[in-house]
N, C-alpha and C. Protein backbone atom coordinates (compact mmCIF):
# COMPACT_ATOMS: atom_id res chain seq x y z
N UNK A 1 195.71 86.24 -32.91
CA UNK A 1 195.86 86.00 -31.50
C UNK A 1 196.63 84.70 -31.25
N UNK A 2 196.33 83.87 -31.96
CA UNK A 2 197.12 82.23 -31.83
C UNK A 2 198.81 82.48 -32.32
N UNK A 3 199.01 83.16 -33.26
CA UNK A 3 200.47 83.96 -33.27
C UNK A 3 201.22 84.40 -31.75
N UNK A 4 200.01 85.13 -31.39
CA UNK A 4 201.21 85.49 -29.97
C UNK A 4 201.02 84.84 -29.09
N UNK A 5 199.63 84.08 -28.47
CA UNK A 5 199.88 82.96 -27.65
C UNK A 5 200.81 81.59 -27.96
N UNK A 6 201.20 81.27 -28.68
CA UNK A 6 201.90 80.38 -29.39
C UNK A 6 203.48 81.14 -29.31
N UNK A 7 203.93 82.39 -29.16
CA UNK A 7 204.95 82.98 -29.09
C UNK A 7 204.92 83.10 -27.48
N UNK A 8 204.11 82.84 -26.77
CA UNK A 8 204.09 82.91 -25.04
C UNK A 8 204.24 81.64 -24.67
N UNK A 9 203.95 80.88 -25.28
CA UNK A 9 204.05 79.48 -25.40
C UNK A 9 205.50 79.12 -25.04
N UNK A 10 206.33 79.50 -26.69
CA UNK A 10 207.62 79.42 -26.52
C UNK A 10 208.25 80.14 -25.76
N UNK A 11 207.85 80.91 -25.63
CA UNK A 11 208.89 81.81 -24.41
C UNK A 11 209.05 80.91 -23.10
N UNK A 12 207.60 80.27 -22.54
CA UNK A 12 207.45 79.48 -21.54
C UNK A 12 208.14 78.12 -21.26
N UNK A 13 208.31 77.78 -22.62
CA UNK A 13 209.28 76.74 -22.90
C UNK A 13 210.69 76.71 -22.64
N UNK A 14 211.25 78.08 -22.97
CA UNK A 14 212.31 78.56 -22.68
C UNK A 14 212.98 78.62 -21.50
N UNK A 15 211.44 79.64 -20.85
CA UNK A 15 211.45 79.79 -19.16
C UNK A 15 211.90 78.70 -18.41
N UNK A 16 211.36 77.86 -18.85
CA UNK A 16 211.41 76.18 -18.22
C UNK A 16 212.76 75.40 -17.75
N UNK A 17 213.33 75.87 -19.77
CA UNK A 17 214.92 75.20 -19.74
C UNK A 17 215.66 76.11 -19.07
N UNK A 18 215.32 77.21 -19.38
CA UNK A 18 216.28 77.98 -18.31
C UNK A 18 216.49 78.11 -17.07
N UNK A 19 215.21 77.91 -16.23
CA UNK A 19 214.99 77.83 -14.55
C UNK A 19 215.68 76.02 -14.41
N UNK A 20 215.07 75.08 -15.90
CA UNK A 20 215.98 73.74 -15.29
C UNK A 20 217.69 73.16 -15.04
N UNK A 21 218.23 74.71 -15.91
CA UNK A 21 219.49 74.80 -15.90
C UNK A 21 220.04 76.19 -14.46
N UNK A 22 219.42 76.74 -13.88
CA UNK A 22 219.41 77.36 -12.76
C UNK A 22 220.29 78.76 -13.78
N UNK A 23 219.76 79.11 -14.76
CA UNK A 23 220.20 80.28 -15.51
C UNK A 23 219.02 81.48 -15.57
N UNK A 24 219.21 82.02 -14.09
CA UNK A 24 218.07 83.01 -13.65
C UNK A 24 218.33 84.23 -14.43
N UNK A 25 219.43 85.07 -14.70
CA UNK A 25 219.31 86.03 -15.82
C UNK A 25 218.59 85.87 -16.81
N UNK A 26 218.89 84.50 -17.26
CA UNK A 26 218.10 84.70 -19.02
C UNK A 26 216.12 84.15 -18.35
N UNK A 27 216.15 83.59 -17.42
CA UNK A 27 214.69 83.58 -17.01
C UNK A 27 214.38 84.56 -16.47
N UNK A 28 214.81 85.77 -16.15
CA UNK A 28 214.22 87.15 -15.53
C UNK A 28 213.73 88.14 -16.81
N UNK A 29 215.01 87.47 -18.32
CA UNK A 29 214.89 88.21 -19.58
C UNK A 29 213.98 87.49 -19.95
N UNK A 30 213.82 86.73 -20.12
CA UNK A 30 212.62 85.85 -20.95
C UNK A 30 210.83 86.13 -20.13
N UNK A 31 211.23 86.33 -18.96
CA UNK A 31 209.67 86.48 -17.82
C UNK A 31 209.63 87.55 -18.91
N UNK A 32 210.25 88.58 -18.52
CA UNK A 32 210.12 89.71 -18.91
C UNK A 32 209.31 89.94 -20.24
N UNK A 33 210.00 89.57 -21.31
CA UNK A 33 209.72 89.17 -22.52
C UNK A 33 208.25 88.54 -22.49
N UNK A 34 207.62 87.84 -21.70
CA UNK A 34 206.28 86.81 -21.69
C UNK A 34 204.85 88.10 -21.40
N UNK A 35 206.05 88.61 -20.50
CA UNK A 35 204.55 89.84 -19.84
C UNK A 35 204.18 90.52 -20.80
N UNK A 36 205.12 91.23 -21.94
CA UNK A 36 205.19 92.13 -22.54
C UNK A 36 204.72 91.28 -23.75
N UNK A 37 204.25 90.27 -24.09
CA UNK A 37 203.35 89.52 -25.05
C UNK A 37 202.14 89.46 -24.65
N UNK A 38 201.87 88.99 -23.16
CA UNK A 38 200.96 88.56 -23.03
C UNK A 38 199.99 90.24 -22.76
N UNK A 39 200.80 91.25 -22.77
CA UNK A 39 199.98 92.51 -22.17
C UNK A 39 199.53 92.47 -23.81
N UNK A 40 200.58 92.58 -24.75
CA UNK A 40 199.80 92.22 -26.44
C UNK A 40 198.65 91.67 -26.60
N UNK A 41 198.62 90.47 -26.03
CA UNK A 41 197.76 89.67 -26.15
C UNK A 41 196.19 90.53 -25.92
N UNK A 42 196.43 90.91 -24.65
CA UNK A 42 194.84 91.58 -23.81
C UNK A 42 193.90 92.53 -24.58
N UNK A 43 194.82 92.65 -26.02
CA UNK A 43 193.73 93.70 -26.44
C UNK A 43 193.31 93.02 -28.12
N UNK A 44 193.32 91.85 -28.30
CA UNK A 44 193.70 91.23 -29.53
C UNK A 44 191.95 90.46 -29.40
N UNK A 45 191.13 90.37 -30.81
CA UNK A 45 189.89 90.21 -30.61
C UNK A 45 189.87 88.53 -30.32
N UNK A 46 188.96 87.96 -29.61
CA UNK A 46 189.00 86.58 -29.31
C UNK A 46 188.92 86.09 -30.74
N UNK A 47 189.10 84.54 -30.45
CA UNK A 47 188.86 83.96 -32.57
C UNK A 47 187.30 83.97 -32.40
N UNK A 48 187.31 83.72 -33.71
CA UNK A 48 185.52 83.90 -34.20
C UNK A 48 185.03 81.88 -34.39
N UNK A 49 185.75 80.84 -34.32
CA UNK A 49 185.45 80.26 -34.57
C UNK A 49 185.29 78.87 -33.67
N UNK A 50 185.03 78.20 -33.48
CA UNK A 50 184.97 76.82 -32.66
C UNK A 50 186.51 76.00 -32.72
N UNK A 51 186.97 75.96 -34.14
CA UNK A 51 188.05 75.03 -33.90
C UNK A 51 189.46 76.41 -33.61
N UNK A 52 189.92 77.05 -34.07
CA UNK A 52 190.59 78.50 -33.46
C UNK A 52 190.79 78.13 -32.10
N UNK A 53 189.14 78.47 -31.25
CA UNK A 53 189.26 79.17 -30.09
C UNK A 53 189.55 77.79 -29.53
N UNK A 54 189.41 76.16 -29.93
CA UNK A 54 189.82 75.37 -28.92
C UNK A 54 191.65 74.72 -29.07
N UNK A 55 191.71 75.45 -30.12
CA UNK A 55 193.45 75.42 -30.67
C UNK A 55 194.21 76.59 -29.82
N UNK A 56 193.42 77.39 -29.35
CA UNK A 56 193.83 78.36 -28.44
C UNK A 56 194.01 77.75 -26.89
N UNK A 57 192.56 77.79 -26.80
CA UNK A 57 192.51 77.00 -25.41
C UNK A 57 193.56 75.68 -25.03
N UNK A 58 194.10 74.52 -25.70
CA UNK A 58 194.68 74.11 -25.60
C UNK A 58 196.28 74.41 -25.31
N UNK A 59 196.52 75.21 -26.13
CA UNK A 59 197.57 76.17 -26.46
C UNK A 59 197.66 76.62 -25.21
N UNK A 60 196.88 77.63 -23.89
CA UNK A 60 196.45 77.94 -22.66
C UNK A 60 196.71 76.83 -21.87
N UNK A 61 196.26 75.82 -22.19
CA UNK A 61 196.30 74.96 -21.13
C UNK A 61 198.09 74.61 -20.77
N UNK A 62 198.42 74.06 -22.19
CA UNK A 62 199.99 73.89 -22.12
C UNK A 62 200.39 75.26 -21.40
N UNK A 63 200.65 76.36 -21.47
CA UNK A 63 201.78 76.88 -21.18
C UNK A 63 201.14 77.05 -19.54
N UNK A 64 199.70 76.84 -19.21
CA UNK A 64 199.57 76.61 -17.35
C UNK A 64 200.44 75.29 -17.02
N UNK A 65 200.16 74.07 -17.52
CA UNK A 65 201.61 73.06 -17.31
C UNK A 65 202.66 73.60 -17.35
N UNK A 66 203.17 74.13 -18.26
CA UNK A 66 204.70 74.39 -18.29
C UNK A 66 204.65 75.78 -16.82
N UNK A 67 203.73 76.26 -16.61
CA UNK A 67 204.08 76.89 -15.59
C UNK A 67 204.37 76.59 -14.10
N UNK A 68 202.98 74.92 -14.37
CA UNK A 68 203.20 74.64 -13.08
C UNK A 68 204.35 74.25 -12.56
N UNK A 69 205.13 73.46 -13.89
CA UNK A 69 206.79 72.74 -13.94
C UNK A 69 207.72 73.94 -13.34
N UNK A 70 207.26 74.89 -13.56
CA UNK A 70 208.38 76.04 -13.10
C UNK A 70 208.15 76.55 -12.08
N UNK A 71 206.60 76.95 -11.20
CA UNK A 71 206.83 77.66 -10.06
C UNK A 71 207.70 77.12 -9.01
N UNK A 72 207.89 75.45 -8.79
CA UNK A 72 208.70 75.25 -7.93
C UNK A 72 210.32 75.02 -7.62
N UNK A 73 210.68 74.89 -9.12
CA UNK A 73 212.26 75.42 -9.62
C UNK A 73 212.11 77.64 -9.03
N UNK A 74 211.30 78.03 -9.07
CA UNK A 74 211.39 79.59 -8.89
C UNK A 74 211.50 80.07 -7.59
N UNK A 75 210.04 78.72 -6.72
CA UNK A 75 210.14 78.61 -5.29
C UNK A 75 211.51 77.86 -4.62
N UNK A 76 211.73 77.48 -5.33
CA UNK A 76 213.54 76.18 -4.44
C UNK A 76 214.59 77.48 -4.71
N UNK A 77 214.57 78.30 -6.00
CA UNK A 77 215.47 79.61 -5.96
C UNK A 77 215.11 80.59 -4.83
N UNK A 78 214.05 80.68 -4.79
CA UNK A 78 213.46 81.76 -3.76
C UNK A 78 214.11 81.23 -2.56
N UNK A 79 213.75 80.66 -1.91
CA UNK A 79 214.51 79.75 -0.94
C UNK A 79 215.99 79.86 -0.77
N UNK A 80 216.67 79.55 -1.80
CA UNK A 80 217.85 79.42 -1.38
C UNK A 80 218.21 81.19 -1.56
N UNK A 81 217.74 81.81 -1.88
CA UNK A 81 217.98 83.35 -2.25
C UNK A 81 217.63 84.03 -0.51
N UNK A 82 217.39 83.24 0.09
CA UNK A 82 216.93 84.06 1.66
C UNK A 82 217.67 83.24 2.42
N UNK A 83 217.93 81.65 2.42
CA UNK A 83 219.02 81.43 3.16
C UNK A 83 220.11 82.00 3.25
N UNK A 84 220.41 82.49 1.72
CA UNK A 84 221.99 82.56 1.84
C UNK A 84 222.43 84.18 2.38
N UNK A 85 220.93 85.13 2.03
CA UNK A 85 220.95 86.13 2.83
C UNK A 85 221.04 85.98 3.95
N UNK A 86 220.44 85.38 5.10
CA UNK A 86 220.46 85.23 6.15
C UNK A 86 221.92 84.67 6.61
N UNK A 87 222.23 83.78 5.77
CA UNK A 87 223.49 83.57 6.28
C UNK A 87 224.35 84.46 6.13
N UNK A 88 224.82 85.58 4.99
CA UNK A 88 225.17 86.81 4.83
C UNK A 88 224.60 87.69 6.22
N UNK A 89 223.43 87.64 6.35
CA UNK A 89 223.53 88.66 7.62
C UNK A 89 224.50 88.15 8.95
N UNK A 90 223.98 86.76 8.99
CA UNK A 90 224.13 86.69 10.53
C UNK A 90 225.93 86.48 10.13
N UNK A 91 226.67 86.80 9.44
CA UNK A 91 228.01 86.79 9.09
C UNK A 91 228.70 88.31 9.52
N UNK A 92 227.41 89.00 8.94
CA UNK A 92 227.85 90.73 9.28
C UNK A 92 227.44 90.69 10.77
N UNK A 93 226.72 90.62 11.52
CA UNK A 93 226.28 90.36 12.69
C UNK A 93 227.46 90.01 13.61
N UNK A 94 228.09 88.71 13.40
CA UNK A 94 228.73 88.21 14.02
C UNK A 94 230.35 89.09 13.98
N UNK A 95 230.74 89.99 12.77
CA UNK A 95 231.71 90.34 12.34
C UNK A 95 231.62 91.76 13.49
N UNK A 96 230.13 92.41 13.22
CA UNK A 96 230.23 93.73 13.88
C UNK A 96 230.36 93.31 15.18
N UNK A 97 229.90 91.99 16.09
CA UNK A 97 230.11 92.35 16.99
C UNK A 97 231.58 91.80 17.79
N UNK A 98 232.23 91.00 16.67
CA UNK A 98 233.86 90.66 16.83
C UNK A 98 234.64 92.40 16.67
N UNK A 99 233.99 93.23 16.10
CA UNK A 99 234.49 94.38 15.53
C UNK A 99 234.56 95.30 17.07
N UNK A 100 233.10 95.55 17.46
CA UNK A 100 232.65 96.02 18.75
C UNK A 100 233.55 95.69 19.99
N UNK A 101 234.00 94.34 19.92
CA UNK A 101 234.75 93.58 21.35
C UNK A 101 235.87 94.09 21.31
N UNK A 102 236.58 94.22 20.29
CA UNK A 102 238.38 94.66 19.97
C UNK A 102 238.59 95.56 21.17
């Protein structure tokens, strides 16, 4: 189990540099990639031992940091992903009704 959380880990790491370089393809491939570990993960037996399960837990904790570092690089994309729609609309808006007046 510490194999693939530790491989979600890095992926998250990835996620990170990639949302800090505004390279949303390879962070939509890499999300992608995280789910499809972590759905791995859900069926994998917990560790049996004290030091394991807190090498795990730690392991957990990091990649919730590295997440928190990223929801708001995802939220500032989100954002600008509806302005610029909006500005795209009210562009068609303004066009149909320059179109309409002719």
């Amino acid at each position: 189990m510490y194999a693939k959380i530790k491989q979600v880990f890095e992926l998250t790491e990835e996620i990170l540099s990639a949302a800090e370089t505004s390279d949303w393809p390879a962070v939509e491939t890499l999300q992608r990639q995280r789910e499809q570990l972590m759905q791995q993960t859900e069926t994998l037996p917990a560790p049996q031992n004290q030091e394991a399960s807190e090498q795990l837990s730690a392991l957990v904790n990091n990649i919730q940091a590295l997440d928190a570092r990223i929801l708001p690089l995802l939220l500032k994309q989100k954002q600008s992903i509806i302005e610029e729609t909006q500005k795209n609309n009210k562009g068609r808006k303004m066009n149909k009704a320059y179109q309409d007046n002719r």
